[in-house]
N, C-alpha and C. Protein backbone atom coordinates (compact mmCIF):
# COMPACT_ATOMS: atom_id res chain seq x y z
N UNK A 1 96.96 108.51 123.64
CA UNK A 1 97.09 107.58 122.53
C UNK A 1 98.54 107.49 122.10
N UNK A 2 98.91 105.95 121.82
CA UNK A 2 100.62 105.66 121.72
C UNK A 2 100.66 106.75 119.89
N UNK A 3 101.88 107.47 119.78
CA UNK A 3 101.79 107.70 118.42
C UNK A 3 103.21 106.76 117.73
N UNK A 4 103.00 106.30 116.75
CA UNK A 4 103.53 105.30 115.96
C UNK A 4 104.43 106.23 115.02
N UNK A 5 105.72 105.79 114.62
CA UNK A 5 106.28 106.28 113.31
C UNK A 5 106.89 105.09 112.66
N UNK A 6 107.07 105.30 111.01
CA UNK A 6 107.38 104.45 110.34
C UNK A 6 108.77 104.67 109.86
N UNK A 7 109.19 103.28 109.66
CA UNK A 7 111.19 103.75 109.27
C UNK A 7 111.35 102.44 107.96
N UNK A 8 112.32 102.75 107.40
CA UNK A 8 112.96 101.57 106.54
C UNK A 8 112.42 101.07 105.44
N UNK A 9 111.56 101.96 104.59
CA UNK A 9 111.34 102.11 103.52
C UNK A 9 112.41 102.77 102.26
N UNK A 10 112.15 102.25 101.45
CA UNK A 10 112.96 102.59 100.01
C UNK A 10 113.09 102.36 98.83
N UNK A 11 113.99 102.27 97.92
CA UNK A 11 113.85 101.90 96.56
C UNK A 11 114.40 100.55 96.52
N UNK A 12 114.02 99.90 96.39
CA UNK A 12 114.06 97.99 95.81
C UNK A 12 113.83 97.35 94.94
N UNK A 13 114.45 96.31 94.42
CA UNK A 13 115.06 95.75 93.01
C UNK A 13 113.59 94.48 93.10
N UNK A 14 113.45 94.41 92.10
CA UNK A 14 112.18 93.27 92.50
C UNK A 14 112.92 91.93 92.63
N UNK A 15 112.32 91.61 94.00
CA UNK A 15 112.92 89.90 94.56
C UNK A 15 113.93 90.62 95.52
N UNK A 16 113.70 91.85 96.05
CA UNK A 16 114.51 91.82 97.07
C UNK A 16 113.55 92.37 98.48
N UNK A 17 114.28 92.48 99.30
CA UNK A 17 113.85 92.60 100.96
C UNK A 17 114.24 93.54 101.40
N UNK A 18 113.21 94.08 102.03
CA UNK A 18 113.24 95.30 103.63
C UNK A 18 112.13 94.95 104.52
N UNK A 19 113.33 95.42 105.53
CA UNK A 19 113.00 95.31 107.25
C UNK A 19 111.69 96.85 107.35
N UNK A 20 110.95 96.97 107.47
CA UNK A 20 110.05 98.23 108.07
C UNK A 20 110.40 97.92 109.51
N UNK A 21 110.00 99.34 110.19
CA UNK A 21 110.08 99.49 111.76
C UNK A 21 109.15 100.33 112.05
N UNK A 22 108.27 100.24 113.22
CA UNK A 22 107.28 101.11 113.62
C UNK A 22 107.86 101.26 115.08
N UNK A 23 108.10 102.25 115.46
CA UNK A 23 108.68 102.92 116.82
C UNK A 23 107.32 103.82 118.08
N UNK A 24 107.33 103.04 119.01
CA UNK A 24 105.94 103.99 119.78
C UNK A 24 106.13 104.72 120.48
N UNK A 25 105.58 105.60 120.65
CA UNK A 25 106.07 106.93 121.80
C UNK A 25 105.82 106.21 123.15
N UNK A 26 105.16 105.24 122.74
CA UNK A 26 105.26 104.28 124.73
C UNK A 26 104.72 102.90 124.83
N UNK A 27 104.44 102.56 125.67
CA UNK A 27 104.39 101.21 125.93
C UNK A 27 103.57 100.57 124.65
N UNK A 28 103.32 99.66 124.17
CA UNK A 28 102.80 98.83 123.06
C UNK A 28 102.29 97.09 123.98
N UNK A 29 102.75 97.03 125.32
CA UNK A 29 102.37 96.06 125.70
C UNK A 29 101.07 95.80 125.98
N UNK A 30 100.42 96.25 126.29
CA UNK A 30 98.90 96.33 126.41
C UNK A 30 98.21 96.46 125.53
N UNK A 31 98.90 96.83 123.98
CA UNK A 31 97.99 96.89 122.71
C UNK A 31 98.10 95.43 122.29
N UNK A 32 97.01 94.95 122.39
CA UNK A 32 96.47 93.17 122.08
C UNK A 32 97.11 92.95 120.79
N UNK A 33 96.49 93.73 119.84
CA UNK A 33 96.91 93.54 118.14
C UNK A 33 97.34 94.59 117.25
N UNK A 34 98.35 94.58 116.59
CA UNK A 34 98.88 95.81 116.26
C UNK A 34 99.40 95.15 114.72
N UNK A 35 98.84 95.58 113.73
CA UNK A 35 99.03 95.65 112.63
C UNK A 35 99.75 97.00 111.47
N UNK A 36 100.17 96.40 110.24
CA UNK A 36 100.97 97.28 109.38
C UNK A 36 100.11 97.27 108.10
N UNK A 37 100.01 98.46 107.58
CA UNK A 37 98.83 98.61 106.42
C UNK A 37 99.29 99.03 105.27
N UNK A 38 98.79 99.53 104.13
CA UNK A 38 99.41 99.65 103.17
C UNK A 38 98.52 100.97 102.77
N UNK A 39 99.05 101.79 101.52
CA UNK A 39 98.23 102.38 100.93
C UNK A 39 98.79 102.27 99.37
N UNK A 40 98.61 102.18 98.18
CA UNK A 40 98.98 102.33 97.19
C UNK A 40 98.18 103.29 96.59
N UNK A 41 98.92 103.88 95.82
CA UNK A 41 98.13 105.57 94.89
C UNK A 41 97.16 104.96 94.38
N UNK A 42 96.18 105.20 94.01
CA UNK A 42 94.41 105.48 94.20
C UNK A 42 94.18 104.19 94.66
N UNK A 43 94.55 103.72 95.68
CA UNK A 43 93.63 102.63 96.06
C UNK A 43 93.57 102.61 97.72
N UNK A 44 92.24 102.20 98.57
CA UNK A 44 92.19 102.30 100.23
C UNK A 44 93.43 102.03 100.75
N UNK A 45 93.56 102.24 101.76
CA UNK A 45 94.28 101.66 102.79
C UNK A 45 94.11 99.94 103.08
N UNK A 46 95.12 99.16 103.22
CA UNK A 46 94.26 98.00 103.16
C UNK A 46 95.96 97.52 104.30
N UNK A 47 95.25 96.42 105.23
CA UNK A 47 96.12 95.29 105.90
C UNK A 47 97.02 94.38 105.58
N UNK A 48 98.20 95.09 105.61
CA UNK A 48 99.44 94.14 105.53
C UNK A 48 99.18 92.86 106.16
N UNK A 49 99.62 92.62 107.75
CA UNK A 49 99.65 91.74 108.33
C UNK A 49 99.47 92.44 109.91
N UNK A 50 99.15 91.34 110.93
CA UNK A 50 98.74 91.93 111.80
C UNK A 50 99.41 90.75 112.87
N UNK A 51 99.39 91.08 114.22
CA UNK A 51 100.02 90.09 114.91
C UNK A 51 99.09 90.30 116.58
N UNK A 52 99.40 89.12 117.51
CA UNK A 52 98.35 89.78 118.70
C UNK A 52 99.40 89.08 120.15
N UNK A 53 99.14 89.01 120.95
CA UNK A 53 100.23 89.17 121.92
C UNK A 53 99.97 87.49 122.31
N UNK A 54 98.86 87.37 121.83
CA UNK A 54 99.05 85.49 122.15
C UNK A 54 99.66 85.01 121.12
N UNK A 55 100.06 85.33 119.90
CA UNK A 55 100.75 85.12 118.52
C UNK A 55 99.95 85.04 117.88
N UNK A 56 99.01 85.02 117.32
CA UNK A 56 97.99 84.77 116.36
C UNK A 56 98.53 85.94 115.10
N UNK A 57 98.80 85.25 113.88
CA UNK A 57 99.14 86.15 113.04
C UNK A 57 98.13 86.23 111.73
N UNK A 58 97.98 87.28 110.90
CA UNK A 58 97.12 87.14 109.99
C UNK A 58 97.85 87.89 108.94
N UNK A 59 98.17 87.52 107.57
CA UNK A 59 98.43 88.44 106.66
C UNK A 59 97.53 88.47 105.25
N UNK A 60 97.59 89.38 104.43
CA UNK A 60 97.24 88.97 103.18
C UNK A 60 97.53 88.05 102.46
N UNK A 61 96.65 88.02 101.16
CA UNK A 61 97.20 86.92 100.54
C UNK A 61 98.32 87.36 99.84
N UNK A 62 98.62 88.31 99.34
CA UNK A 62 99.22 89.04 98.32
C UNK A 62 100.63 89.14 99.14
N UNK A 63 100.63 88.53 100.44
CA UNK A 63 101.92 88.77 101.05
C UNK A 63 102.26 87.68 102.12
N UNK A 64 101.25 86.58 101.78
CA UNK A 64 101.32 85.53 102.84
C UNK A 64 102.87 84.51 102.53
N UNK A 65 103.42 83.96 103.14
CA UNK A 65 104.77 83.34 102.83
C UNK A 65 105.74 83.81 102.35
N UNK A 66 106.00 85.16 102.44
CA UNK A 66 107.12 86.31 102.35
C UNK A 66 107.33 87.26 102.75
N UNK A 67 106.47 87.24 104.38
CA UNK A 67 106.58 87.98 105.06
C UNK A 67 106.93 88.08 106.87
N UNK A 68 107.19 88.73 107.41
CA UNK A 68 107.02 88.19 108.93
C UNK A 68 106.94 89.30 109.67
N UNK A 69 106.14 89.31 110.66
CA UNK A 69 105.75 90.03 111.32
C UNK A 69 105.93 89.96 112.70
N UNK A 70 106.53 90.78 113.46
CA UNK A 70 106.93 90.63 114.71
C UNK A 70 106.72 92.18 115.73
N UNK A 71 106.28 91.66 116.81
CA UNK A 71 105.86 92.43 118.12
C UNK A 71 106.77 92.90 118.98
N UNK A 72 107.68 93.64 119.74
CA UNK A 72 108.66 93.93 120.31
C UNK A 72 108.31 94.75 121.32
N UNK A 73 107.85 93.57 122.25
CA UNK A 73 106.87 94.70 123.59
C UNK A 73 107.70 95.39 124.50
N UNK A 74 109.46 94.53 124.48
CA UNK A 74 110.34 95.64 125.19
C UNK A 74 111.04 96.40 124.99
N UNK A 75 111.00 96.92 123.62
CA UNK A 75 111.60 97.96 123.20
C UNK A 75 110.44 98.94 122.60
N UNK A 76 108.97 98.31 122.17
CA UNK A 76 108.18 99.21 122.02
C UNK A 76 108.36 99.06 120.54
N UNK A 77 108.27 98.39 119.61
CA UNK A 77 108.65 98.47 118.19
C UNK A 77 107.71 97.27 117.79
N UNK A 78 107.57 97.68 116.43
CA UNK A 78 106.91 97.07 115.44
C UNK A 78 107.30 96.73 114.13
N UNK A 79 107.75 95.20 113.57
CA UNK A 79 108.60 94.72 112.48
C UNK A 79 108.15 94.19 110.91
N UNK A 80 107.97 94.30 110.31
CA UNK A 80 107.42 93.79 109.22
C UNK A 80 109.09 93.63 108.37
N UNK A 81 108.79 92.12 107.89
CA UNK A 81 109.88 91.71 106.49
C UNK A 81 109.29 91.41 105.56
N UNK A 82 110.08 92.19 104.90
CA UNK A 82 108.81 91.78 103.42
C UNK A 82 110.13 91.33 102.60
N UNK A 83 110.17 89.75 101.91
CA UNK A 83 110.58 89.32 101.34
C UNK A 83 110.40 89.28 99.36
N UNK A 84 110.96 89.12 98.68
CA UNK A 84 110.30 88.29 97.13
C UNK A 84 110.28 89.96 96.80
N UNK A 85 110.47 90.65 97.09
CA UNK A 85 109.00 91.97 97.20
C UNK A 85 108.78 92.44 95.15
N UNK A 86 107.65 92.64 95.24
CA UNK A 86 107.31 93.31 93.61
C UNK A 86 106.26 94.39 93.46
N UNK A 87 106.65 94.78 92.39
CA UNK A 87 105.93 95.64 91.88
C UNK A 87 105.24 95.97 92.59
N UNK A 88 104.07 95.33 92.42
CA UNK A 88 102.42 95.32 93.28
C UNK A 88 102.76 96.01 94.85
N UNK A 89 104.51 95.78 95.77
CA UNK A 89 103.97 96.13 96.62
C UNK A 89 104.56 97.63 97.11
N UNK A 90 104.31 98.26 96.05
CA UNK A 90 104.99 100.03 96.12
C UNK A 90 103.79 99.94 96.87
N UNK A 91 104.15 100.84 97.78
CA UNK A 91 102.75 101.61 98.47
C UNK A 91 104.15 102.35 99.69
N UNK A 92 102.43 102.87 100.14
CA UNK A 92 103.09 104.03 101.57
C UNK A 92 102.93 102.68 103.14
N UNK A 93 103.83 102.70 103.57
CA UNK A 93 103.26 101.38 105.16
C UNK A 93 103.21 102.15 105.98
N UNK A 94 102.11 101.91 106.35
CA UNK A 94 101.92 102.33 108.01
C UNK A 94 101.60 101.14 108.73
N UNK A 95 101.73 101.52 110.41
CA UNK A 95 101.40 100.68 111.38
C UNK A 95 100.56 101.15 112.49
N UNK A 96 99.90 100.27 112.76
CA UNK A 96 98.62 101.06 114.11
C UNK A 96 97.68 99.90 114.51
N UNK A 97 97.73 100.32 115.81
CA UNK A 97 96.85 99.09 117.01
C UNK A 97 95.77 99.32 116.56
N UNK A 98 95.32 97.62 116.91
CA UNK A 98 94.10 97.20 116.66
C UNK A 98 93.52 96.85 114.71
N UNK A 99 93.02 95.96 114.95
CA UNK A 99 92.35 95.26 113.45
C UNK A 99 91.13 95.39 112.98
N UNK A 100 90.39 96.47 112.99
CA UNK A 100 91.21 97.62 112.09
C UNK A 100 91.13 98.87 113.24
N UNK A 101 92.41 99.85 112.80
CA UNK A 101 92.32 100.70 114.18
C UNK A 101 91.09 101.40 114.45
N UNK A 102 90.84 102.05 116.09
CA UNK A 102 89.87 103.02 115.74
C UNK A 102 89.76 103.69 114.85
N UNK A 103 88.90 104.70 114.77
CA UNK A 103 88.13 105.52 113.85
C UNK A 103 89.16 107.36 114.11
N UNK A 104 89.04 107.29 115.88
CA UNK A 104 90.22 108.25 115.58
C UNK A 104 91.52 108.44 116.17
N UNK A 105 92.19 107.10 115.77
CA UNK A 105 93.76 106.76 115.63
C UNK A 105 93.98 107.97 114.57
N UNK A 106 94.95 108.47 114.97
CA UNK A 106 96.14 109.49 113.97
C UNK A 106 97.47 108.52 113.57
N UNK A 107 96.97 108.64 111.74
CA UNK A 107 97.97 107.71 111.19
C UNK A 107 98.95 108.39 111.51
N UNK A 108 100.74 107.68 111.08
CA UNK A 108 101.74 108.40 111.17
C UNK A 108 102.04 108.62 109.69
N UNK A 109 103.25 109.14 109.70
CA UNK A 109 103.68 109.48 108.41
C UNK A 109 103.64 108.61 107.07
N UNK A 110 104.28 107.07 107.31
CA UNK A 110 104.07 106.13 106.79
C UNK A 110 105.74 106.32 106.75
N UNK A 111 105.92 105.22 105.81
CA UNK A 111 107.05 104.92 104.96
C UNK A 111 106.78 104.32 104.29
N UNK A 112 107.75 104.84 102.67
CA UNK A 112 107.74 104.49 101.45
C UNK A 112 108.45 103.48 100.91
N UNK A 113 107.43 102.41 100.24
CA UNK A 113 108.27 101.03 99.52
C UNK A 113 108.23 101.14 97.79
N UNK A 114 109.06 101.76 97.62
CA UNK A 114 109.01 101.34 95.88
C UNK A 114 110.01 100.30 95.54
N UNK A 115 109.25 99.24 94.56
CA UNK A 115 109.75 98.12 94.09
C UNK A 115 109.90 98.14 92.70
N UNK A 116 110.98 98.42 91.84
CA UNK A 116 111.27 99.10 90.76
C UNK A 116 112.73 98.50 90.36
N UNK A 117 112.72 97.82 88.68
CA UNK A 117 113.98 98.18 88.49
C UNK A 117 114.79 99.08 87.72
């Protein structure tokens, strides 16, 4: 199983932008759909946005038109921009194949978005 880590999280001014990066220990070309998730303190895990190798993209609403999501099958990486960004979207991001991943995918660490001024 590819293991995923998360990068490029931090402290942000509300209405501003970060790049996330998800890095795979190996190939990612053969994973069809590979999505970025969220967690915020007491609440599930829930789907950022997700992307699939024919392009088909899907995001939330809470993040639809300020965001972009991109696949990087030759370097093995995984991109999320999160634009506008607020409050609402402090949470921990993670990323992991498939919509929604298996059952026993091992999340990675995540990375942290606080949106704060």
């Amino acid at each position: 199983q590819v293991q995923l880590v998360e990068s490029g999280g931090g402290l942000v001014q509300p209405g501003g932008s970060l790049r996330l990066s998800c890095a795979a220990s190996g190939s990612i070309f053969s994973i069809n759909v590979m999505g970025w998730y969220r967690q915020a303190p007491g609440n599930q895990r829930e789907l950022v946005a997700s992307i699939t190798n024919g392009g088909r993209l899907i995001f939330a609403d809470s993040v639809r038109g300020r965001s972009i999501i991109t696949k990087h099958n030759r370097n093995n990486t995984l991109s999320l921009v999160l634009n506008d960004l607020r409050p609402e979207d402090t949470a921990v991001y993670y990323c992991a194949p498939g919509e929604p991943p298996s059952s026993d995918f091992v999340w990675g660490p995540g990375t942290q978005v606080t949106v704060s001024s």
